[in-house]
N, C-alpha and C. Protein backbone atom coordinates (compact mmCIF):
# COMPACT_ATOMS: atom_id res chain seq x y z
N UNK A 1 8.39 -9.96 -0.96
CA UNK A 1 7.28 -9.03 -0.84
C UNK A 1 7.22 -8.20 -2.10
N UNK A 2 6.02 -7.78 -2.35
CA UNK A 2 5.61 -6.81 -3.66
C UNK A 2 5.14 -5.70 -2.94
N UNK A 3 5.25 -4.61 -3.75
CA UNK A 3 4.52 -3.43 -3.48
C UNK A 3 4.13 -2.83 -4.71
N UNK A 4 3.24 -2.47 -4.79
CA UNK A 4 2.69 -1.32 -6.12
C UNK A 4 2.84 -0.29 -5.29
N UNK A 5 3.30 1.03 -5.76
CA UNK A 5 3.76 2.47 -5.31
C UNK A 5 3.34 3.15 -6.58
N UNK A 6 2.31 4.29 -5.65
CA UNK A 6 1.23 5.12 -6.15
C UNK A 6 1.20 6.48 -6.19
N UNK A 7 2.17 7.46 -6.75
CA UNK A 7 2.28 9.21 -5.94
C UNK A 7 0.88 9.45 -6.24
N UNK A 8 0.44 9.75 -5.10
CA UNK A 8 -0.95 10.45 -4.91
C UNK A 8 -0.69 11.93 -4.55
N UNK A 9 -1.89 12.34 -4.64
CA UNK A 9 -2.71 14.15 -4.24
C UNK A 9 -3.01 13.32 -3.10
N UNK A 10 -3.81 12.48 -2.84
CA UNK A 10 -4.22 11.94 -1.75
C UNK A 10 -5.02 10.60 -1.60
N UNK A 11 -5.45 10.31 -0.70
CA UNK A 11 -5.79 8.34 -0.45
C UNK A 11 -6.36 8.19 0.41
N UNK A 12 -7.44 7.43 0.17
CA UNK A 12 -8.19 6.52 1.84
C UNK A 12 -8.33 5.56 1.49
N UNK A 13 -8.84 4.85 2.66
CA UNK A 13 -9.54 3.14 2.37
C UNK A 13 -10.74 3.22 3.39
N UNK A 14 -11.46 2.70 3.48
CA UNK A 14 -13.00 2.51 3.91
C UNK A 14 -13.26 0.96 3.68
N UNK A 15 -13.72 0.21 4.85
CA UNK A 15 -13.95 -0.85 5.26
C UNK A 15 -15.25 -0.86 5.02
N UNK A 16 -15.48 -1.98 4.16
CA UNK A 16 -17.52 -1.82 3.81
C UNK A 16 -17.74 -2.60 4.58
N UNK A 17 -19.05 -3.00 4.98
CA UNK A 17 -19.67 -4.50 5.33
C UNK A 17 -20.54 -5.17 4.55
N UNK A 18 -19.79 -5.68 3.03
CA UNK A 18 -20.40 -6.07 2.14
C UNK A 18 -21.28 -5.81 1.25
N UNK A 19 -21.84 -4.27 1.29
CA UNK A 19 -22.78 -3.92 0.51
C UNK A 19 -22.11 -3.33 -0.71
N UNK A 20 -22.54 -3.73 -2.06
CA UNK A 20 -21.78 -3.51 -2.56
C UNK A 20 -21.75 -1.49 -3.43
N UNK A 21 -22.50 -0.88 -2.96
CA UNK A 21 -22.76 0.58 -2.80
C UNK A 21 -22.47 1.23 -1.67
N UNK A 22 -21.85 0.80 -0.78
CA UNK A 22 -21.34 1.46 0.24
C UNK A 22 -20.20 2.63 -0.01
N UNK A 23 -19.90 2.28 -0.94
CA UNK A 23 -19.08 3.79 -1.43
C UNK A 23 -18.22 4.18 -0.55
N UNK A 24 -17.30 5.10 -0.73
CA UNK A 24 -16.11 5.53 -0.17
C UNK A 24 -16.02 6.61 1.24
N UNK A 25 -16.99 7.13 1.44
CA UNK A 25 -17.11 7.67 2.81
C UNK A 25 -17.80 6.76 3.88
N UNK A 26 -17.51 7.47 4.92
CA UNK A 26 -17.89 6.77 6.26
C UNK A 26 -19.08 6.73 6.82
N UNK A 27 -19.70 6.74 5.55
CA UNK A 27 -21.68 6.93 6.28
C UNK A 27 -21.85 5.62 6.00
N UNK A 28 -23.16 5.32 6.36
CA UNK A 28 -23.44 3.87 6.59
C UNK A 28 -22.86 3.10 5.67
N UNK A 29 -22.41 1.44 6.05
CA UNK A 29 -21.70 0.76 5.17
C UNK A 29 -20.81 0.66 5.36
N UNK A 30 -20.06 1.97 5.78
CA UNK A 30 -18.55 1.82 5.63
C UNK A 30 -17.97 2.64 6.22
N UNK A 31 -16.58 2.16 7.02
CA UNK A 31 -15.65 3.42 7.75
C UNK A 31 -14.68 3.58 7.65
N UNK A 32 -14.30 5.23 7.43
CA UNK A 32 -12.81 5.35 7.07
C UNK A 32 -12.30 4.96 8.02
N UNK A 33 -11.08 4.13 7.63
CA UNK A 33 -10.00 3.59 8.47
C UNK A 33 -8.60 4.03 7.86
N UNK A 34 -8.43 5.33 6.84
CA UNK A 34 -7.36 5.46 6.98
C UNK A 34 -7.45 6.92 5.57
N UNK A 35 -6.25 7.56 5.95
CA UNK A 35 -6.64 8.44 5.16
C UNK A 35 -5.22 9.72 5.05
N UNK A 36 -5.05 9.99 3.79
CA UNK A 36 -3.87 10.87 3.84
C UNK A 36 -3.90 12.12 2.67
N UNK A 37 -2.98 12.95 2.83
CA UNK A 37 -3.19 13.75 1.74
C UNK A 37 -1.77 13.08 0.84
N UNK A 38 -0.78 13.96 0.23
CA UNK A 38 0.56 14.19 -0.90
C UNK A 38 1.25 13.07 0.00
N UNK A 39 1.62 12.03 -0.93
CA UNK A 39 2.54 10.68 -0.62
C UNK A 39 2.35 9.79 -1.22
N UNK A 40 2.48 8.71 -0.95
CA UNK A 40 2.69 7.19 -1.69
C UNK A 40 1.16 6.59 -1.31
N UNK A 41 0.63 5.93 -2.11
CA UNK A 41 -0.70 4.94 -1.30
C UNK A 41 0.56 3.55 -2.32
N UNK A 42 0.53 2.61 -1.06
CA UNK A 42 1.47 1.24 -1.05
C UNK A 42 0.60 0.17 -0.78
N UNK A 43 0.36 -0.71 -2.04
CA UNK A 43 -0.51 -2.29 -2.04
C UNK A 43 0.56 -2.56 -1.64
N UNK A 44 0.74 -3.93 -0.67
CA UNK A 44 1.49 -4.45 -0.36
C UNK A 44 1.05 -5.85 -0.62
N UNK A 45 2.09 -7.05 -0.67
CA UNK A 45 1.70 -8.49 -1.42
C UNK A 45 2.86 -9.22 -0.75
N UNK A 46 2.66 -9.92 0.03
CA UNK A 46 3.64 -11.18 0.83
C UNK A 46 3.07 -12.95 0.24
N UNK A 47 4.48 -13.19 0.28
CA UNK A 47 4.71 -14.46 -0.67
C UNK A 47 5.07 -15.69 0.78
N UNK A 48 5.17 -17.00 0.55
CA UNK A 48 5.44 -17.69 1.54
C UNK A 48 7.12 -17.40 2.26
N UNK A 49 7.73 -17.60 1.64
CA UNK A 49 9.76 -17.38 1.87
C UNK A 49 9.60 -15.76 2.43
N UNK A 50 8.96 -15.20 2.31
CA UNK A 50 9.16 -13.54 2.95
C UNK A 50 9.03 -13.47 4.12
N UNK A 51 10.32 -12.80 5.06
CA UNK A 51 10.88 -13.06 6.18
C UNK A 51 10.58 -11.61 6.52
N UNK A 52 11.15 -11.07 8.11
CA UNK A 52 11.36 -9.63 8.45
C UNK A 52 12.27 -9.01 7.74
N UNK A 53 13.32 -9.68 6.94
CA UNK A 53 14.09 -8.93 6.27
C UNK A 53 13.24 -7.99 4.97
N UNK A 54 12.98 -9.15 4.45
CA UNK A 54 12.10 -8.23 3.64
C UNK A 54 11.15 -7.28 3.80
N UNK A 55 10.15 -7.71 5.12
CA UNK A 55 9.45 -7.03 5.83
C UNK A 55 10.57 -5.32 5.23
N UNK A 56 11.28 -5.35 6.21
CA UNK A 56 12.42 -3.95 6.68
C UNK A 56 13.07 -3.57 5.49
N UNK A 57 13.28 -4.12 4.13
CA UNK A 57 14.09 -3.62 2.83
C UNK A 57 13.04 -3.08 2.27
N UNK A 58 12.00 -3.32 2.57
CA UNK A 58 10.29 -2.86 1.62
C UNK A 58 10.30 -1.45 2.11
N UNK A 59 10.46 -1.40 3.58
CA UNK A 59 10.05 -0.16 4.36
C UNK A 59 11.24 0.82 4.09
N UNK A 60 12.65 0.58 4.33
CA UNK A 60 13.76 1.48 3.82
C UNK A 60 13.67 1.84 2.01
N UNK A 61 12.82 0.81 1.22
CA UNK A 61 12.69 1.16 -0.28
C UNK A 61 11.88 2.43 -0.38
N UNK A 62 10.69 1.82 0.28
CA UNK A 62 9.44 2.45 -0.03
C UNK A 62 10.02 4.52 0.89
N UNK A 63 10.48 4.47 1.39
CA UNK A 63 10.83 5.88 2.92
C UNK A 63 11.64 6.36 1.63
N UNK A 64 12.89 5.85 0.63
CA UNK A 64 13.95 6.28 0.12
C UNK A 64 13.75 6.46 -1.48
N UNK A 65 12.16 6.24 -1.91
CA UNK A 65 12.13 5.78 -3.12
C UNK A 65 12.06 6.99 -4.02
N UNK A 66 12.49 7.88 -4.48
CA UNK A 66 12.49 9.14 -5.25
C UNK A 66 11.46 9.12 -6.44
N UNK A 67 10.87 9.35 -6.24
CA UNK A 67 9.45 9.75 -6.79
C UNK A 67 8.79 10.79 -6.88
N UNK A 68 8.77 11.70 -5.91
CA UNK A 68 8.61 13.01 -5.53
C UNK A 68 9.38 13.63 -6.18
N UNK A 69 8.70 15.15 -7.30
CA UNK A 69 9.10 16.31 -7.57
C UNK A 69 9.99 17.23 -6.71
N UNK A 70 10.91 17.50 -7.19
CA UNK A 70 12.01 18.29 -6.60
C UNK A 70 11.48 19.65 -7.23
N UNK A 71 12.16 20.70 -6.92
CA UNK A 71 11.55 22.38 -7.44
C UNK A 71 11.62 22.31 -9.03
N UNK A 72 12.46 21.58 -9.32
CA UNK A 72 12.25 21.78 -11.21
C UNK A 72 11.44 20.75 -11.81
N UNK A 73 10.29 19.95 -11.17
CA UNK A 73 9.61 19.03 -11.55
C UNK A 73 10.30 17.51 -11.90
N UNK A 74 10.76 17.85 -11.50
CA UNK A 74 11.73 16.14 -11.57
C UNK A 74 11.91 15.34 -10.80
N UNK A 75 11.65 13.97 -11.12
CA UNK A 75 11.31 13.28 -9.69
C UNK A 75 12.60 12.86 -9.41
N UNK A 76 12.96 13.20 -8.16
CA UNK A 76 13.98 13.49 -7.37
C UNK A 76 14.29 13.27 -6.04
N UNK A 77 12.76 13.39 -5.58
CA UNK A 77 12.34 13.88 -3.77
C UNK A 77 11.93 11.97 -3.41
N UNK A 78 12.16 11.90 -2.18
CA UNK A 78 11.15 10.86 -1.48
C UNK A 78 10.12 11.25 -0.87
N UNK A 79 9.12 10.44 -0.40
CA UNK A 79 8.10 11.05 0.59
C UNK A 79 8.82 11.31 1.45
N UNK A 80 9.97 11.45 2.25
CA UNK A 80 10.14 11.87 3.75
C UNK A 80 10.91 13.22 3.12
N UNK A 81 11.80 13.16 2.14
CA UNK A 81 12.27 14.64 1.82
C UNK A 81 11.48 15.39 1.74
N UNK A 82 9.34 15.32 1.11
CA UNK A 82 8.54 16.10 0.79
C UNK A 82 7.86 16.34 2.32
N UNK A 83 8.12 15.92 3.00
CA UNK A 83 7.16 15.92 4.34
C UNK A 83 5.65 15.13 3.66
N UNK A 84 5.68 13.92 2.68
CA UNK A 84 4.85 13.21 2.72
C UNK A 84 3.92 12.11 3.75
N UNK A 85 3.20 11.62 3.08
CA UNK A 85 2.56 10.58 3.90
C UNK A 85 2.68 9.34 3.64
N UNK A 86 2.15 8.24 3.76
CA UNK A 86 1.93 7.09 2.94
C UNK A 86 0.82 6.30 4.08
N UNK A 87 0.04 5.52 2.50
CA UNK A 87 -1.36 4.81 2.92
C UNK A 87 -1.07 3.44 2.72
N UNK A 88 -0.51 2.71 3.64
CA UNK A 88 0.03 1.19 3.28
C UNK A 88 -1.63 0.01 3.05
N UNK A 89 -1.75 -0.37 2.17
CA UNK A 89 -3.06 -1.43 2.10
C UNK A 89 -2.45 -2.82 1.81
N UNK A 90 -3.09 -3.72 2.38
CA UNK A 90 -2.59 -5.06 2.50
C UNK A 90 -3.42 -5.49 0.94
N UNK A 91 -2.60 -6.13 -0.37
CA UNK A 91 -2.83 -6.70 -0.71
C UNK A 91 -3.00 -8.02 -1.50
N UNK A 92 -3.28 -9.43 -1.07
CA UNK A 92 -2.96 -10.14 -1.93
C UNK A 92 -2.93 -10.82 -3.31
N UNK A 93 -3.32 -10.13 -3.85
CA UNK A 93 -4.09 -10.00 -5.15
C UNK A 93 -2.64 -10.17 -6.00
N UNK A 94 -1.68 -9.02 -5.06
CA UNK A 94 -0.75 -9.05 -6.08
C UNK A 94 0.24 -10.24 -6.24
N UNK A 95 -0.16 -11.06 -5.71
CA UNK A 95 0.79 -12.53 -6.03
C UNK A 95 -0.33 -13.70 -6.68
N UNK A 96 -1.46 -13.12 -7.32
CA UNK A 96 -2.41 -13.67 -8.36
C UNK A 96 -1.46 -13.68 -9.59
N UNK A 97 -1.99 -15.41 -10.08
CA UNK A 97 -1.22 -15.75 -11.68
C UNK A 97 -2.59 -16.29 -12.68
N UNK A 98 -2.57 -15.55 -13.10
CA UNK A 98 -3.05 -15.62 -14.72
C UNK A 98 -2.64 -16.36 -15.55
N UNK A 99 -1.78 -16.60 -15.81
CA UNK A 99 -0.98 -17.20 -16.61
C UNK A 99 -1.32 -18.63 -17.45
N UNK A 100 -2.18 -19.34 -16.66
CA UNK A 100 -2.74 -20.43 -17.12
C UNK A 100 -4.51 -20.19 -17.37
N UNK A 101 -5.21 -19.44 -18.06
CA UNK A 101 -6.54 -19.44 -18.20
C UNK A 101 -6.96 -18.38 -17.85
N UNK A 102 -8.43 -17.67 -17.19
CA UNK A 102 -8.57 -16.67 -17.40
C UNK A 102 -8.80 -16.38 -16.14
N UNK A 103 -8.81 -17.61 -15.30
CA UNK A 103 -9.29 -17.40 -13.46
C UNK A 103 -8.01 -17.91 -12.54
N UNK A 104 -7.32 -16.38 -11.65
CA UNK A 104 -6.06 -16.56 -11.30
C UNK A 104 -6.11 -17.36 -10.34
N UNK A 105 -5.24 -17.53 -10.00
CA UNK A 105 -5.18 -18.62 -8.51
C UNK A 105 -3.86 -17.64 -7.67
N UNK A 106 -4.46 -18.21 -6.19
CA UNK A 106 -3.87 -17.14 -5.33
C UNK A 106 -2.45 -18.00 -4.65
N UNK A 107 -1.86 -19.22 -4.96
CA UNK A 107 -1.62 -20.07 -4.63
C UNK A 107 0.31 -19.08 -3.60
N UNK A 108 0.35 -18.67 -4.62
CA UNK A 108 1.73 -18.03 -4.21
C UNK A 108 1.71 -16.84 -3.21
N UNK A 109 0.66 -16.32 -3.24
CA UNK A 109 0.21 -15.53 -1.75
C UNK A 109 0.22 -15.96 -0.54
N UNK A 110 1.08 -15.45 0.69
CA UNK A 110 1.25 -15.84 1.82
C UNK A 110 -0.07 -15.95 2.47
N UNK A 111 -0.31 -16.88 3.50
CA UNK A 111 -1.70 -16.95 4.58
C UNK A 111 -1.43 -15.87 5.10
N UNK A 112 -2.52 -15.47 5.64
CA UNK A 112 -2.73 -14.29 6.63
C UNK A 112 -2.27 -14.38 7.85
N UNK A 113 -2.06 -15.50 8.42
CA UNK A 113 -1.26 -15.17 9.61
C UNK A 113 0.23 -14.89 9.51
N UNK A 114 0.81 -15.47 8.52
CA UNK A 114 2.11 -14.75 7.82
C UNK A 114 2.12 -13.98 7.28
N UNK A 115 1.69 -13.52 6.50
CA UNK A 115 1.47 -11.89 5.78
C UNK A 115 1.33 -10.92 6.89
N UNK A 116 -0.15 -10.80 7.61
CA UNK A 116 -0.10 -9.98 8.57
C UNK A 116 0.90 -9.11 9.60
N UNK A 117 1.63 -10.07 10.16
CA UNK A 117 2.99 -9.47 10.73
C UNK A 117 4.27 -8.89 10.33
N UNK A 118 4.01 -9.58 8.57
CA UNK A 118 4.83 -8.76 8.09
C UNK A 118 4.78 -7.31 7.31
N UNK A 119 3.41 -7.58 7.19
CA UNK A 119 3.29 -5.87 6.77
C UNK A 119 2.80 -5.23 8.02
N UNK A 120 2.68 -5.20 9.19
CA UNK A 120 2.45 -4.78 10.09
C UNK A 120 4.06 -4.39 10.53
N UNK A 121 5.41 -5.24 10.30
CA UNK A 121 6.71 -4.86 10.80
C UNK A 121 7.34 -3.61 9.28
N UNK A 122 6.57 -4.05 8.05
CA UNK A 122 6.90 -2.67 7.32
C UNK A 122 6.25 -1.15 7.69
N UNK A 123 5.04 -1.57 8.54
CA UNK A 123 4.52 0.01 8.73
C UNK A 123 5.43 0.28 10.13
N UNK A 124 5.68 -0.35 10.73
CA UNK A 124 6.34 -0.20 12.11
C UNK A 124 7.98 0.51 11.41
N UNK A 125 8.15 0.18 10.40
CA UNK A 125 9.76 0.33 9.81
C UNK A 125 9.64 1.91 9.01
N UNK A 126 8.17 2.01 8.35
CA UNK A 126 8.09 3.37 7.98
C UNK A 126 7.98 4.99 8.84
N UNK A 127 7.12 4.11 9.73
CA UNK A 127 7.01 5.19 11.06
C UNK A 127 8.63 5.28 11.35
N UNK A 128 9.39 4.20 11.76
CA UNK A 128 10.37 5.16 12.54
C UNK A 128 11.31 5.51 11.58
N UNK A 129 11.31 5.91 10.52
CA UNK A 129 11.74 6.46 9.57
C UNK A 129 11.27 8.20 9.40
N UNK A 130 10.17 8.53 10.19
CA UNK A 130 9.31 9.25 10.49
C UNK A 130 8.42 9.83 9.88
N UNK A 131 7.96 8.80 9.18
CA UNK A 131 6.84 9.17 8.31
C UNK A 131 5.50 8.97 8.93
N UNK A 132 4.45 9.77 8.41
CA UNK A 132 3.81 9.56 8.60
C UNK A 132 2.35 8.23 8.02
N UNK A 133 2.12 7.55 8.77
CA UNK A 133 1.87 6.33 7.84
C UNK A 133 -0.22 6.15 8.44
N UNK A 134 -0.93 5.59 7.24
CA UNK A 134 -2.16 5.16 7.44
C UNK A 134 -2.36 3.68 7.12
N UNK A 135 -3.24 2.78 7.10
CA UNK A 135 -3.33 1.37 7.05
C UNK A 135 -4.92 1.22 6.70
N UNK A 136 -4.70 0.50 6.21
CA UNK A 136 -6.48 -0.13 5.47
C UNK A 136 -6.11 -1.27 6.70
N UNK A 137 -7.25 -2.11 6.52
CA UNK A 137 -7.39 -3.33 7.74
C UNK A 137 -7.58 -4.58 7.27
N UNK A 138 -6.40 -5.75 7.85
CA UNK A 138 -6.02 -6.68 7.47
C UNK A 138 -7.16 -7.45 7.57
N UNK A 139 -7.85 -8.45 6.13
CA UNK A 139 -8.93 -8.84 6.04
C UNK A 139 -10.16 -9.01 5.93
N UNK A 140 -9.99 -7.34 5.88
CA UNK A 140 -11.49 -6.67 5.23
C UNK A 140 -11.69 -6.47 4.32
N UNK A 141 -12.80 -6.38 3.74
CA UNK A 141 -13.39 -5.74 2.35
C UNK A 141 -13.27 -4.57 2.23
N UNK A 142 -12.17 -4.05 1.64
CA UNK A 142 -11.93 -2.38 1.53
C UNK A 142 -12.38 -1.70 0.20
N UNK A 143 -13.09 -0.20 -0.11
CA UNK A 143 -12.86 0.52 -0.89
C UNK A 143 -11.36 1.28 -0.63
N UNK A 144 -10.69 1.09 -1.74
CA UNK A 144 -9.42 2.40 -1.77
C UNK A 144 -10.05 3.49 -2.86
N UNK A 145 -10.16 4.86 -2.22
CA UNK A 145 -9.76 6.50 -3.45
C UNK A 145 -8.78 7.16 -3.56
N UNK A 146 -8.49 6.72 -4.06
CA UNK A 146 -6.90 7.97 -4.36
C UNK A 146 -6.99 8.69 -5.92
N UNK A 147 -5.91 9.38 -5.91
CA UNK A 147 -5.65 10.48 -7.16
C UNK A 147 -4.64 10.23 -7.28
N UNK A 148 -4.13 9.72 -8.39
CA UNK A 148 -2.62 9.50 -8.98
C UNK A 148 -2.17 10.37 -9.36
N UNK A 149 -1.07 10.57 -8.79
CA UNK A 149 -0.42 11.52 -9.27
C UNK A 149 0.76 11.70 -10.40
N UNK A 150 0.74 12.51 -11.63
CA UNK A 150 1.47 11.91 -12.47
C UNK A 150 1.14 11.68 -13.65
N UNK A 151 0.31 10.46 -13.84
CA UNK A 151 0.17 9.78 -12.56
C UNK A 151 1.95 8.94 -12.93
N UNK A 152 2.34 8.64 -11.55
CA UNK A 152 3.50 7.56 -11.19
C UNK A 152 3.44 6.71 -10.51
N UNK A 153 3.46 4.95 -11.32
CA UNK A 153 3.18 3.72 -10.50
C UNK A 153 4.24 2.98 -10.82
N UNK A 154 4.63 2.80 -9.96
CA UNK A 154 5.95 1.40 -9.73
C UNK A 154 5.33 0.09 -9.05
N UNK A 155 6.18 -0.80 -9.50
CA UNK A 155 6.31 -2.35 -8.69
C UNK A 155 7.37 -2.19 -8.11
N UNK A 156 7.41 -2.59 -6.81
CA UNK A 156 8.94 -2.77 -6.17
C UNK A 156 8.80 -4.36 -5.76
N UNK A 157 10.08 -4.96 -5.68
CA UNK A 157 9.58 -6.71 -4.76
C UNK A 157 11.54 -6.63 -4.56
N UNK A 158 11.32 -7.13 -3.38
CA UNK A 158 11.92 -7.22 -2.46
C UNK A 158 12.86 -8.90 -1.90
């Protein structure tokens, strides 16, 4: 599994129905389905071989990952030391290869019926960690807004 890890000010995702101006609030077009203030917003990216283990090492990474400013500005803190949040979004994009030409192929990205359960057992692994957690929706056309914070972006893979 991959994750891109995002310290945000804050994050949503909004489910369009294809229009491509539907924009980021929940008026016609599109509905927030998820939404947070100070924490992590987490792309998530499942590969074929990615099991529940990984599922559960993503979720103890992502709960433990020190990123968060401590009182002298130093990243130090996790989201659960800050009383953060996190906005988990399913995405497969991130197991797109370039590498051969200029149009990626998604080939190394898990199907959705395997992917699905497993980022569904990492948000299940963040909650009882006791965080507080939001979700974009598996298979939709999402807008994400967030504010980077930092800004600070990591890859984690698992």
């Amino acid at each position: 599994m991959r994750a891109l890890v995002q310290r945000v000010s804050r994050a949503s995702v909004t489910v369009v129905d294809g229009q491509p101006d539907a924009g980021v609030d929940a008026g016609p077009g599109g509905e927030l389905v998820g939404s947070i203030g100070p924490g992590l917003c987490v792309f998530v990216g499942v590969t074929h071989d990615d099991s529940p283990t990984e599922a559960d090492r993503l979720a103890d990474k992502v709960a433990g990952l020190r990123i968060m400013d401590d009182a002298d500005g130093v990243m130090n803190r996790s989201v659960a030391d800050v009383g953060g949040a996190v906005l988990v979004v399913s995405q497969f994009t991130l197991y797109g290869d370039a590498s051969n030409g200029r149009r990626p192929t998604w080939i190394a990205a898990a199907r959705p019926e395997h992917a699905e359960p497993l980022i569904d057992r990492m948000v299940t692994g963040l909650r009882e960690r006791g965080l507080e957690v939001a979700t974009g929706r598996f298979r939709a056309d999402m807008v994400v807004d967030l504010v980077n914070e930092g800004p600070a972006t990591l890859m984690l893979e698992v």
